[in-house]
C-alpha atoms as a PDB file:
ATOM      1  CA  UNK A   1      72.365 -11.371-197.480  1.00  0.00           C
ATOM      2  CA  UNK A   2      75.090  -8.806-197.557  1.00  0.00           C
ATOM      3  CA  UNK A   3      77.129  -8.472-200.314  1.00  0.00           C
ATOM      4  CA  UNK A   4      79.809  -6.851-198.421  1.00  0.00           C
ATOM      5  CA  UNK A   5      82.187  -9.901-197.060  1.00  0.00           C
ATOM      6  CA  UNK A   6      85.528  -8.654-196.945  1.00  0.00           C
ATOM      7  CA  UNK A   7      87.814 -10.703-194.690  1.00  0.00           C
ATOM      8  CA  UNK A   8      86.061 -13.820-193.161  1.00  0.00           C
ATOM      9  CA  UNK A   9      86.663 -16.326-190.324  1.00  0.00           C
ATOM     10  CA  UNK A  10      84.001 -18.903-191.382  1.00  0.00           C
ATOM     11  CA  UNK A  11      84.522 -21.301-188.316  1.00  0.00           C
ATOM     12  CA  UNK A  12      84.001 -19.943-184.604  1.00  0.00           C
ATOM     13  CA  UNK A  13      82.560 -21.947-182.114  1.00  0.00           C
ATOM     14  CA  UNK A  14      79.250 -21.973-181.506  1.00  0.00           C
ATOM     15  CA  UNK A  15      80.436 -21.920-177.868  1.00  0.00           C
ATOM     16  CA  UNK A  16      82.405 -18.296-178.522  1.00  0.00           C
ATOM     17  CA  UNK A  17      80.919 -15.281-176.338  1.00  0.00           C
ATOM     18  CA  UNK A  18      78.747 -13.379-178.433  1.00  0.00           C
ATOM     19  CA  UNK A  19      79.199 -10.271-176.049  1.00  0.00           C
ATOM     20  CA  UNK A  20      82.903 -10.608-177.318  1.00  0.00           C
ATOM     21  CA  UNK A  21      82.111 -10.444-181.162  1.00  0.00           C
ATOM     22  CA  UNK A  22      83.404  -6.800-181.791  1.00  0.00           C
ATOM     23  CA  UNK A  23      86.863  -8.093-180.963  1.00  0.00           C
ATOM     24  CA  UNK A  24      86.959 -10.318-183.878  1.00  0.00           C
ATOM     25  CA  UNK A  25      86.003  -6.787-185.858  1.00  0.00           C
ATOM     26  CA  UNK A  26      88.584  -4.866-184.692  1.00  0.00           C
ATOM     27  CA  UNK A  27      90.669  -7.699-185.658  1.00  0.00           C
ATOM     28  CA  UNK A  28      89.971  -7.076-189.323  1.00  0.00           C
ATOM     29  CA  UNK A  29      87.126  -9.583-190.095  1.00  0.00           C
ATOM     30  CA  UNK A  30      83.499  -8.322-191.629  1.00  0.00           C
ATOM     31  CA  UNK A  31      82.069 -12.059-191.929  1.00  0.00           C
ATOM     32  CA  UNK A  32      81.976 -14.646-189.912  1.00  0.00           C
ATOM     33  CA  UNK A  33      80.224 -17.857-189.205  1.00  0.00           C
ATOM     34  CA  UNK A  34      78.890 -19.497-186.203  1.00  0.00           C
ATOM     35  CA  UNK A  35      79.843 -23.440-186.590  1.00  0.00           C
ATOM     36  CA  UNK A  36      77.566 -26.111-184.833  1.00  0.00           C
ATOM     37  CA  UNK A  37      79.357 -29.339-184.797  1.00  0.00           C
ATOM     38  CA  UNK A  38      77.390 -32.892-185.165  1.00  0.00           C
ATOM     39  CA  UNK A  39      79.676 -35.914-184.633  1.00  0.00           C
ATOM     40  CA  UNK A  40      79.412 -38.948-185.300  1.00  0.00           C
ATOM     41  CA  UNK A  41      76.837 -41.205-183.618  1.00  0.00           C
ATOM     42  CA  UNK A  42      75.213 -38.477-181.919  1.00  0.00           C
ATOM     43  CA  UNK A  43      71.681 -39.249-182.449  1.00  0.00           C
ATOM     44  CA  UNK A  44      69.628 -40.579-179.958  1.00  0.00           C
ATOM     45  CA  UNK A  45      68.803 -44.910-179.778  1.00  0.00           C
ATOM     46  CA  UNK A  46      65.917 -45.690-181.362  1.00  0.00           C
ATOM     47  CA  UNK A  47      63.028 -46.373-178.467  1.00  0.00           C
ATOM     48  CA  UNK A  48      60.899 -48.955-178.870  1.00  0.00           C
ATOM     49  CA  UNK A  49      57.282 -48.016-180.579  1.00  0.00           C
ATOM     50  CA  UNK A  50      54.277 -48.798-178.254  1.00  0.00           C
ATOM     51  CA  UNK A  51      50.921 -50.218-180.025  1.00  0.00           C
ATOM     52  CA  UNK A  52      48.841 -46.684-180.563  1.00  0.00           C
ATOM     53  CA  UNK A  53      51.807 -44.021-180.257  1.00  0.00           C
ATOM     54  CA  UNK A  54      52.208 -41.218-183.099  1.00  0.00           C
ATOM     55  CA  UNK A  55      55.668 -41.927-184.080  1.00  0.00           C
ATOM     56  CA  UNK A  56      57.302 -38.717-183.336  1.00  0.00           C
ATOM     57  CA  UNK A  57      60.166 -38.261-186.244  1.00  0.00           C
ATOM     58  CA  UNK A  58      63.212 -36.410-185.120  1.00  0.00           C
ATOM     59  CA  UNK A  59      65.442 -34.113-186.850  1.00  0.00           C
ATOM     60  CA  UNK A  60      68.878 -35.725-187.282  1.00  0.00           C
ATOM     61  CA  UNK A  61      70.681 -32.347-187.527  1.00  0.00           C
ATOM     62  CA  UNK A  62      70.235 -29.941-184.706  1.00  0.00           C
ATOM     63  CA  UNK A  63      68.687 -26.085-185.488  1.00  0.00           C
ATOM     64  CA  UNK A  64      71.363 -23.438-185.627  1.00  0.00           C
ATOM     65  CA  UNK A  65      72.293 -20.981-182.750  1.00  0.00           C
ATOM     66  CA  UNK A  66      69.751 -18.608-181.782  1.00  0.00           C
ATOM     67  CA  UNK A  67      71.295 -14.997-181.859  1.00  0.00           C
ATOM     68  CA  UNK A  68      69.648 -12.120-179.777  1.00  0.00           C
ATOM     69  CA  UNK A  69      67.819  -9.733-181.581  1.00  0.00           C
ATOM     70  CA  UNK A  70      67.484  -7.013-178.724  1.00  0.00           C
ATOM     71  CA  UNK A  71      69.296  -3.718-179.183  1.00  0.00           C
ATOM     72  CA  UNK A  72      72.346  -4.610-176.733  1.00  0.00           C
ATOM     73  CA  UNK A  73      73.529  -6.506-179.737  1.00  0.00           C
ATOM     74  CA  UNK A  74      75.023  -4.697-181.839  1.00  0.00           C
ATOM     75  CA  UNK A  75      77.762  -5.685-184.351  1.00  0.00           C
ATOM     76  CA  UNK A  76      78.441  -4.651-187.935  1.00  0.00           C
ATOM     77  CA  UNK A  77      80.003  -8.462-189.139  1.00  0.00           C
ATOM     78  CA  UNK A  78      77.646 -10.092-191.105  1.00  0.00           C
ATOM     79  CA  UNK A  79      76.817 -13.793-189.205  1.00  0.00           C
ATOM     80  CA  UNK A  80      76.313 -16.725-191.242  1.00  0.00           C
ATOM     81  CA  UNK A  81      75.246 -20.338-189.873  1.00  0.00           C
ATOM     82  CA  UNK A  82      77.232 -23.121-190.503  1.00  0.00           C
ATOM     83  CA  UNK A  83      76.916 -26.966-189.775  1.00  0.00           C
ATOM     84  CA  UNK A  84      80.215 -29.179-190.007  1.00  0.00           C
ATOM     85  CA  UNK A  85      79.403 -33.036-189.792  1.00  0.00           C
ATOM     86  CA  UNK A  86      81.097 -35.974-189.156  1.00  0.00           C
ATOM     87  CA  UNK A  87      80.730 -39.516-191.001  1.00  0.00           C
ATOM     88  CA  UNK A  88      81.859 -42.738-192.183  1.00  0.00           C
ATOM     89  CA  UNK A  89      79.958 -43.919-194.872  1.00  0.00           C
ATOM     90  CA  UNK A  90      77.578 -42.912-197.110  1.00  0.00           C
ATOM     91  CA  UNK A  91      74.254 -43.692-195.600  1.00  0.00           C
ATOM     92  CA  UNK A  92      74.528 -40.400-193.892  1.00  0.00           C
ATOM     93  CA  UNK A  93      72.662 -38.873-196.951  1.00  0.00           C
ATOM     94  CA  UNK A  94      69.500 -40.516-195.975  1.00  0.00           C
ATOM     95  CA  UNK A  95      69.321 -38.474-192.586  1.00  0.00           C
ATOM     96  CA  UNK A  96      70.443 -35.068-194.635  1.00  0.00           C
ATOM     97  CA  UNK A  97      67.412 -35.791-197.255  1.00  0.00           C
ATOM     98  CA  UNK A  98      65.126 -35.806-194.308  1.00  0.00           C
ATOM     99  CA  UNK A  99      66.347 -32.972-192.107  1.00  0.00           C
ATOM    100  CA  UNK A 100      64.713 -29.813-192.311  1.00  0.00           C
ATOM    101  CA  UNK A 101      67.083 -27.930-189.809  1.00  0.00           C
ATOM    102  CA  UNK A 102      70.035 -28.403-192.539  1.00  0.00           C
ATOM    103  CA  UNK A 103      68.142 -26.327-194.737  1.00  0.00           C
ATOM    104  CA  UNK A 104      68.449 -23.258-192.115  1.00  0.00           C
ATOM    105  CA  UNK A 105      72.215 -23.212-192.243  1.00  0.00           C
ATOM    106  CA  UNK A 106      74.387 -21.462-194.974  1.00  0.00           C
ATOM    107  CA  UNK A 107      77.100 -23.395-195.102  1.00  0.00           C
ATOM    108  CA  UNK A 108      77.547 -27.296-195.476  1.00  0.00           C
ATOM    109  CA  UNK A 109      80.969 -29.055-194.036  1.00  0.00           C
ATOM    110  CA  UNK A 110      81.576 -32.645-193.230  1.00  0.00           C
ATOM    111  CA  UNK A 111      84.561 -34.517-191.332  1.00  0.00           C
ATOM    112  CA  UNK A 112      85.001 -37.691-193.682  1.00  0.00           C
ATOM    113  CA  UNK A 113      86.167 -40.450-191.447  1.00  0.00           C
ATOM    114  CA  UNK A 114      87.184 -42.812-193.931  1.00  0.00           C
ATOM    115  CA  UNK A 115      88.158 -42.904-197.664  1.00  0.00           C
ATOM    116  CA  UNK A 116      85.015 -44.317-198.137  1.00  0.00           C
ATOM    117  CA  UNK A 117      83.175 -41.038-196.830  1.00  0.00           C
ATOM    118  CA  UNK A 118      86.221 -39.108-198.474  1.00  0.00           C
ATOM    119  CA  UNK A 119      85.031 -40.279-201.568  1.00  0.00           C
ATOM    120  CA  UNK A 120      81.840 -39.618-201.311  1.00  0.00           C
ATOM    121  CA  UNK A 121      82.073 -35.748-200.497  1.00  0.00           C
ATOM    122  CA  UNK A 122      84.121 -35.824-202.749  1.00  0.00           C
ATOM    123  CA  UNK A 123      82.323 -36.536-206.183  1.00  0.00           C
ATOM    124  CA  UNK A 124      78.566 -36.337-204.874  1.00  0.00           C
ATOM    125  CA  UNK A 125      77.659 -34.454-201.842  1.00  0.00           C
ATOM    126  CA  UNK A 126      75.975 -31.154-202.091  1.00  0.00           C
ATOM    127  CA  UNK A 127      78.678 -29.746-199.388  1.00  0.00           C
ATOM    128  CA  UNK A 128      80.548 -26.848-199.255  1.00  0.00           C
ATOM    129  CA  UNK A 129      83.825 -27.576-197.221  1.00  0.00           C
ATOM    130  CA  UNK A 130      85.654 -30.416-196.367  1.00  0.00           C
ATOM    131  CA  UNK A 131      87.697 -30.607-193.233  1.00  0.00           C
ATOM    132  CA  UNK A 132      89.735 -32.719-190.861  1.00  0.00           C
ATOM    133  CA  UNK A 133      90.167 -33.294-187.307  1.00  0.00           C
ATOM    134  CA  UNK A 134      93.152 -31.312-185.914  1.00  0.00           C
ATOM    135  CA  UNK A 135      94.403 -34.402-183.538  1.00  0.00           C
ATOM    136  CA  UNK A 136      95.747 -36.505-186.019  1.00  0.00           C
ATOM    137  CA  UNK A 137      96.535 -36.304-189.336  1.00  0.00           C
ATOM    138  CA  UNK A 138      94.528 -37.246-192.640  1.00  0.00           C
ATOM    139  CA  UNK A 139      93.736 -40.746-191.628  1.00  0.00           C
ATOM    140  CA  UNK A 140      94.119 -41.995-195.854  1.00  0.00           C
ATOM    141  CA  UNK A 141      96.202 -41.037-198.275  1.00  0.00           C
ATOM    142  CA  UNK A 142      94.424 -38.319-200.621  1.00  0.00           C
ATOM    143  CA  UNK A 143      94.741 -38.792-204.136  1.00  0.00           C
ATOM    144  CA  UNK A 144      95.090 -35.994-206.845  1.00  0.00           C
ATOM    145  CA  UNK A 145      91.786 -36.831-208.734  1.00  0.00           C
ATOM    146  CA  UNK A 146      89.444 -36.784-205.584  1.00  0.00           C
ATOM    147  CA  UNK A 147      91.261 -33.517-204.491  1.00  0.00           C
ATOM    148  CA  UNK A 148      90.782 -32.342-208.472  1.00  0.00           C
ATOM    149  CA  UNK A 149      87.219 -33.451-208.515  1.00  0.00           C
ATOM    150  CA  UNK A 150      86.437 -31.783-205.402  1.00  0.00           C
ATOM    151  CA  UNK A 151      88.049 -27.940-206.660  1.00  0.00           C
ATOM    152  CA  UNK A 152      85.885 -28.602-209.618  1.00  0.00           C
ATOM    153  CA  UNK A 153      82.171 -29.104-207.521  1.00  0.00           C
ATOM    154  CA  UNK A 154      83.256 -26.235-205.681  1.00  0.00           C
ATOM    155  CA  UNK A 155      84.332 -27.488-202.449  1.00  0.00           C
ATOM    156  CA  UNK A 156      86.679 -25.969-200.423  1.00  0.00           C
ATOM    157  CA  UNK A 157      89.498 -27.584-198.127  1.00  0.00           C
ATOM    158  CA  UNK A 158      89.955 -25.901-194.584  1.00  0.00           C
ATOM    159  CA  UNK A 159      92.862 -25.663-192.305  1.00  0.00           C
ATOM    160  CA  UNK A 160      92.160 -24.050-188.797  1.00  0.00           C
ATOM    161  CA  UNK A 161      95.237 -22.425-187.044  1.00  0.00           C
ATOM    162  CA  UNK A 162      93.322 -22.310-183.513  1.00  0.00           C
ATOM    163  CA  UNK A 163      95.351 -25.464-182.257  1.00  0.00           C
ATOM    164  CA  UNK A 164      98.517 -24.653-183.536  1.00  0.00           C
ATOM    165  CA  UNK A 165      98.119 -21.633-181.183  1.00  0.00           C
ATOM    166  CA  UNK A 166      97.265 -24.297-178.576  1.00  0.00           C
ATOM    167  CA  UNK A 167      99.067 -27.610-178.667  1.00  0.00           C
ATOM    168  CA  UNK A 168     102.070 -27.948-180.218  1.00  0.00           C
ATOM    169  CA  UNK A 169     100.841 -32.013-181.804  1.00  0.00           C
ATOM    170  CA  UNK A 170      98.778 -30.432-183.539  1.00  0.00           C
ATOM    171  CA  UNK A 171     100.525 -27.554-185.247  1.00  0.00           C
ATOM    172  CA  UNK A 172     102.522 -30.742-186.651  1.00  0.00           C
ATOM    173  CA  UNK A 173      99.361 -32.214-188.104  1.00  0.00           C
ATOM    174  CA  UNK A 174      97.992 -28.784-189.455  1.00  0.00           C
ATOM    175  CA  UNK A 175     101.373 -28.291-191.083  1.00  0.00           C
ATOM    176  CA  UNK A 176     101.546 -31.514-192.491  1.00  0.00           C
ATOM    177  CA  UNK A 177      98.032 -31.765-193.896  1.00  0.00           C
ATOM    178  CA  UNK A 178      98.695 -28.545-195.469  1.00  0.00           C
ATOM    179  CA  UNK A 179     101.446 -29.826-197.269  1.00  0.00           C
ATOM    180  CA  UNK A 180      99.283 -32.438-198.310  1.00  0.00           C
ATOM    181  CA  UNK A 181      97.098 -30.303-199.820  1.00  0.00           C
ATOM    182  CA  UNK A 182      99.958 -28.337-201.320  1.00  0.00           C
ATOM    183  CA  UNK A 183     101.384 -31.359-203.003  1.00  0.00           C
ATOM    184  CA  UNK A 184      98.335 -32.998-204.667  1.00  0.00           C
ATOM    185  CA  UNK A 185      96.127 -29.895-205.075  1.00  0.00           C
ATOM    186  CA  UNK A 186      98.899 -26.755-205.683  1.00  0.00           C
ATOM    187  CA  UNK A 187      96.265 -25.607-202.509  1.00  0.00           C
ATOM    188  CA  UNK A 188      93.860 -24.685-204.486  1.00  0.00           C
ATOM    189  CA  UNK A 189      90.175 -24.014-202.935  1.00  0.00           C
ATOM    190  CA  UNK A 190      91.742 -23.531-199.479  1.00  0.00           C
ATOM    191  CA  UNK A 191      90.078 -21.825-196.696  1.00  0.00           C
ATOM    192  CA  UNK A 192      91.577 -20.744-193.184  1.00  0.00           C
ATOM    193  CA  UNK A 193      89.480 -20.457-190.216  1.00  0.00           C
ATOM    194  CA  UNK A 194      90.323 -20.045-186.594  1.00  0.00           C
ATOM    195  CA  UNK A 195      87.906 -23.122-185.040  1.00  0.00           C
ATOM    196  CA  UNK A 196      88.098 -20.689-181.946  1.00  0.00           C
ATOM    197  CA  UNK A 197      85.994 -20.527-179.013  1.00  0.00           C
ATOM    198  CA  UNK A 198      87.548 -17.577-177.694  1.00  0.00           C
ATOM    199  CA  UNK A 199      88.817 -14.887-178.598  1.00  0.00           C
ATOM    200  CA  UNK A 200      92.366 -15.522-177.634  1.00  0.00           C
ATOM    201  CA  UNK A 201      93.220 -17.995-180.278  1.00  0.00           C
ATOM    202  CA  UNK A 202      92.369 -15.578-182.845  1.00  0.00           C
ATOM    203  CA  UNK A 203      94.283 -13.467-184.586  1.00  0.00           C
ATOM    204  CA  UNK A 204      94.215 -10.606-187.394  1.00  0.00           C
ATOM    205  CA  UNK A 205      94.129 -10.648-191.013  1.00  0.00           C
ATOM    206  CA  UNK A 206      97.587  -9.832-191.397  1.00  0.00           C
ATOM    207  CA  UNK A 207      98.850 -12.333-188.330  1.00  0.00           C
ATOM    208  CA  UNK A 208      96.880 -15.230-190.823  1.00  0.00           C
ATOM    209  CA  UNK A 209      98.727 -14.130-193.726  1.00  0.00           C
ATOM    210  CA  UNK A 210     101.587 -14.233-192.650  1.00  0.00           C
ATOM    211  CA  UNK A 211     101.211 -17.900-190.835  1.00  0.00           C
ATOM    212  CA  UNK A 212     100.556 -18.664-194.287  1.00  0.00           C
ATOM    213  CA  UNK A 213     104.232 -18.939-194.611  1.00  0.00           C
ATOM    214  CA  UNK A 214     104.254 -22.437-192.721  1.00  0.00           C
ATOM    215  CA  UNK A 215     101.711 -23.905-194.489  1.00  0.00           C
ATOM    216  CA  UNK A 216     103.495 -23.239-198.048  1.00  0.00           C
ATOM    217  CA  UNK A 217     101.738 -20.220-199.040  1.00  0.00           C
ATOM    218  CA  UNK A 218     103.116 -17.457-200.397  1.00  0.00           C
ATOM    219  CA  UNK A 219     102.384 -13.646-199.784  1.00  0.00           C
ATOM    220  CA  UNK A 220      99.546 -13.662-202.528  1.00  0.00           C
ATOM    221  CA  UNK A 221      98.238 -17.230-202.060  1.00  0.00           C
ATOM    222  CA  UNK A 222      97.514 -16.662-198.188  1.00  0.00           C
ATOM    223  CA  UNK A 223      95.525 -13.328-199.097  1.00  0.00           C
ATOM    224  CA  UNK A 224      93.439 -15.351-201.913  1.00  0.00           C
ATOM    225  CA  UNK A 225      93.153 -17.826-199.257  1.00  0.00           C
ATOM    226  CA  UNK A 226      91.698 -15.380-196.685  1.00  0.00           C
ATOM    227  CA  UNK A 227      89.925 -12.913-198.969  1.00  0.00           C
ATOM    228  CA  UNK A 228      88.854 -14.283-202.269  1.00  0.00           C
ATOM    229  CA  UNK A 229      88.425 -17.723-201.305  1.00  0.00           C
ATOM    230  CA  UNK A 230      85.812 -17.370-198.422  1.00  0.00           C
ATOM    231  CA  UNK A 231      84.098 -15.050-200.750  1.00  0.00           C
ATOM    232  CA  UNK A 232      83.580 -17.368-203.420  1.00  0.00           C
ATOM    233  CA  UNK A 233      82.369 -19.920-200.903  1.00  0.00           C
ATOM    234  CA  UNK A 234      79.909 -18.092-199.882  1.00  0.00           C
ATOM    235  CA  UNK A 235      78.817 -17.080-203.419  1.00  0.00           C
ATOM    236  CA  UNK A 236      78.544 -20.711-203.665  1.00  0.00           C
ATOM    237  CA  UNK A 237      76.195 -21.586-201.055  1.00  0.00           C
ATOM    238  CA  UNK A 238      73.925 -18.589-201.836  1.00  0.00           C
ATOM    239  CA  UNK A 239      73.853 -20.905-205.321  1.00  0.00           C
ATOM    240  CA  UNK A 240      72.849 -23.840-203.734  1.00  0.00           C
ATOM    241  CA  UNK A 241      69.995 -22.177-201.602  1.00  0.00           C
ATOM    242  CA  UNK A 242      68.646 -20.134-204.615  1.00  0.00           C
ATOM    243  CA  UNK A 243      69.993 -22.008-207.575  1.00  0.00           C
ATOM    244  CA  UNK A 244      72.307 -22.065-210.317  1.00  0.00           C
ATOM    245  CA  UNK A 245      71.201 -18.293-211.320  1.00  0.00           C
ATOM    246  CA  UNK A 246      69.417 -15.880-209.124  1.00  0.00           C
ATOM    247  CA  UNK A 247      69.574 -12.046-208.541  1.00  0.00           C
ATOM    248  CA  UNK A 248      70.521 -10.300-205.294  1.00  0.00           C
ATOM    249  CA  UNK A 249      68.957  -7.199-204.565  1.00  0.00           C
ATOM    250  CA  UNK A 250      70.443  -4.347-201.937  1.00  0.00           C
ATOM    251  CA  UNK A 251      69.009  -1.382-200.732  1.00  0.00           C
ATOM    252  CA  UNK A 252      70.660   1.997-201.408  1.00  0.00           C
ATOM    253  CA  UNK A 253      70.308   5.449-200.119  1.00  0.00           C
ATOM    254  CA  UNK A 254      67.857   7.074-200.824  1.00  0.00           C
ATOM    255  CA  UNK A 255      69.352  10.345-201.467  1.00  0.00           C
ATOM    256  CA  UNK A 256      69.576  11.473-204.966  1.00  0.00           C
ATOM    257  CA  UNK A 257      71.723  13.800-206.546  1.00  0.00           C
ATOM    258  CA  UNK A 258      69.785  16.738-208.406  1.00  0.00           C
ATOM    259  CA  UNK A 259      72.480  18.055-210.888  1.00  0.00           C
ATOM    260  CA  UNK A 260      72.304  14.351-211.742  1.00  0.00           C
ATOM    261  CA  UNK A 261      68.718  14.348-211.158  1.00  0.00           C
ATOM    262  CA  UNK A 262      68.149  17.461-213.776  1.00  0.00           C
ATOM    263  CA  UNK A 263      70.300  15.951-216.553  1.00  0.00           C
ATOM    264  CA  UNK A 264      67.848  13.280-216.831  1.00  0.00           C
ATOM    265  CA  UNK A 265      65.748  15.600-217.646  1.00  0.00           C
ATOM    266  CA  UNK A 266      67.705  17.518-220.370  1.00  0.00           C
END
């Protein structure tokens, strides 16, 4: 993996035009993430067995987006994978345990449904954001040690600014959840992402900064929000695929300079 992140959006739709990826480039943005959504109650019925069938056992979470590999595609932003799940209690671990697609993804978010769930991602899910559903507001009230608990796992909080380009119901949810965060958590381990599926509803670095403004950020907040933030997310998942400590290797040039080369030799 690139070590290289700069700016990041690390939510667009996995229904987003690839063809149109160098427009989120130009916008600013070296790192992004393709976001495959699994909602609630969206596996299959179990069928009944017959006497002699194999029982065939089905992945709960679906396999990420298959990106071309052929020359026509051609970007320099580095793509990551990312799964965001919904659910309402905890049983939902069971299915995670057993999936092998979830493993293929870098980056872990849920959709807690209830206070219950909240709870949960809270103090024991191996996750890596936790988000809400931009039609309503935060269906509980969020208390300051869950939200505390949560910064210190790791887990990041995001607010996409998508629909407040969109619909103006939910720019008054948005706003309001982010003054929720604001009030029990000083918005700490906050993340904004576009949620876009095209490229219309996104906007540059400096356009996000500034709409930091409305959601109680200042100046410096919105680019630690933007910049630093996403990069220590991903940091963090590269921990949970590799472990607490690991080493990253990158290639360099190979090109070396010979009045450096002959002092080594002095």
């Amino acid at each position: 993996m690139s070590s290289n992140w700069g700016f990041c959006d690390l939510s667009i739709s996995k229904n987003y035009d690839i063809d149109k990826l160098h427009i989120i480039e130009k916008l600013g943005f070296n790192t992004i993430a393709i976001n495959t959504c699994l909602e609630e109650g969206s596996d299959e019925p179990k069928k009944k067995k017959k006497k002699g069938d194999t029982r065939e056992i089905k992945d709960f979470v679906p396999p990420p987006m298959d990106l071309p590999k052929d020359n026509n595609f051609q970007t320099k932003l580095n793509i990551l994978q990312r799964i965001t799940i919904e659910f309402s209690d905890s049983g939902i671990v069971h299915k995670l345990n057993r999936s092998e697609n979830i493993k293929k993804y870098d980056i872990i978010a849920v959709i807690p449904k209830t206070l219950q769930a909240f709870q949960y991602a809270c103090s024991s899910m191996d996750i890596d954001i936790i988000s809400f559903e931009t039609e309503g507001r935060i269906p509980f009230k969020v208390h300051r040690k869950l939200y505390k608990q949560a910064v210190d796992r790791g887990i990041f909080f995001e607010i996409m600014y998508s629909p407040i380009i969109r619909d103006s119901t939910a720019r008054k949810n948005i706003i309001s959840n982010a003054h929720v965060y604001h009030t029990v958590g000083k918005s700490k381990n906050i993340i904004l992402t576009s949620g876009a599926d095209n490229h219309m509803y996104i906007r540059s670095v400096n356009d996000i900064i500034n709409l930091g403004f409305l959601l109680g950020l200042n100046h410096n907040e919105s680019l630690e929000v933007v910049r630093n933030n996403t990069r220590r997310l991903i940091l963090k998942t590269e921990g949970r695929k590799c472990g607490k400590h690991y080493m990253s290797f990158s290639p360099i040039e190979n090109k070396i300079n010979e009045d450096y080369f002959g002092i080594l030799f002095l």
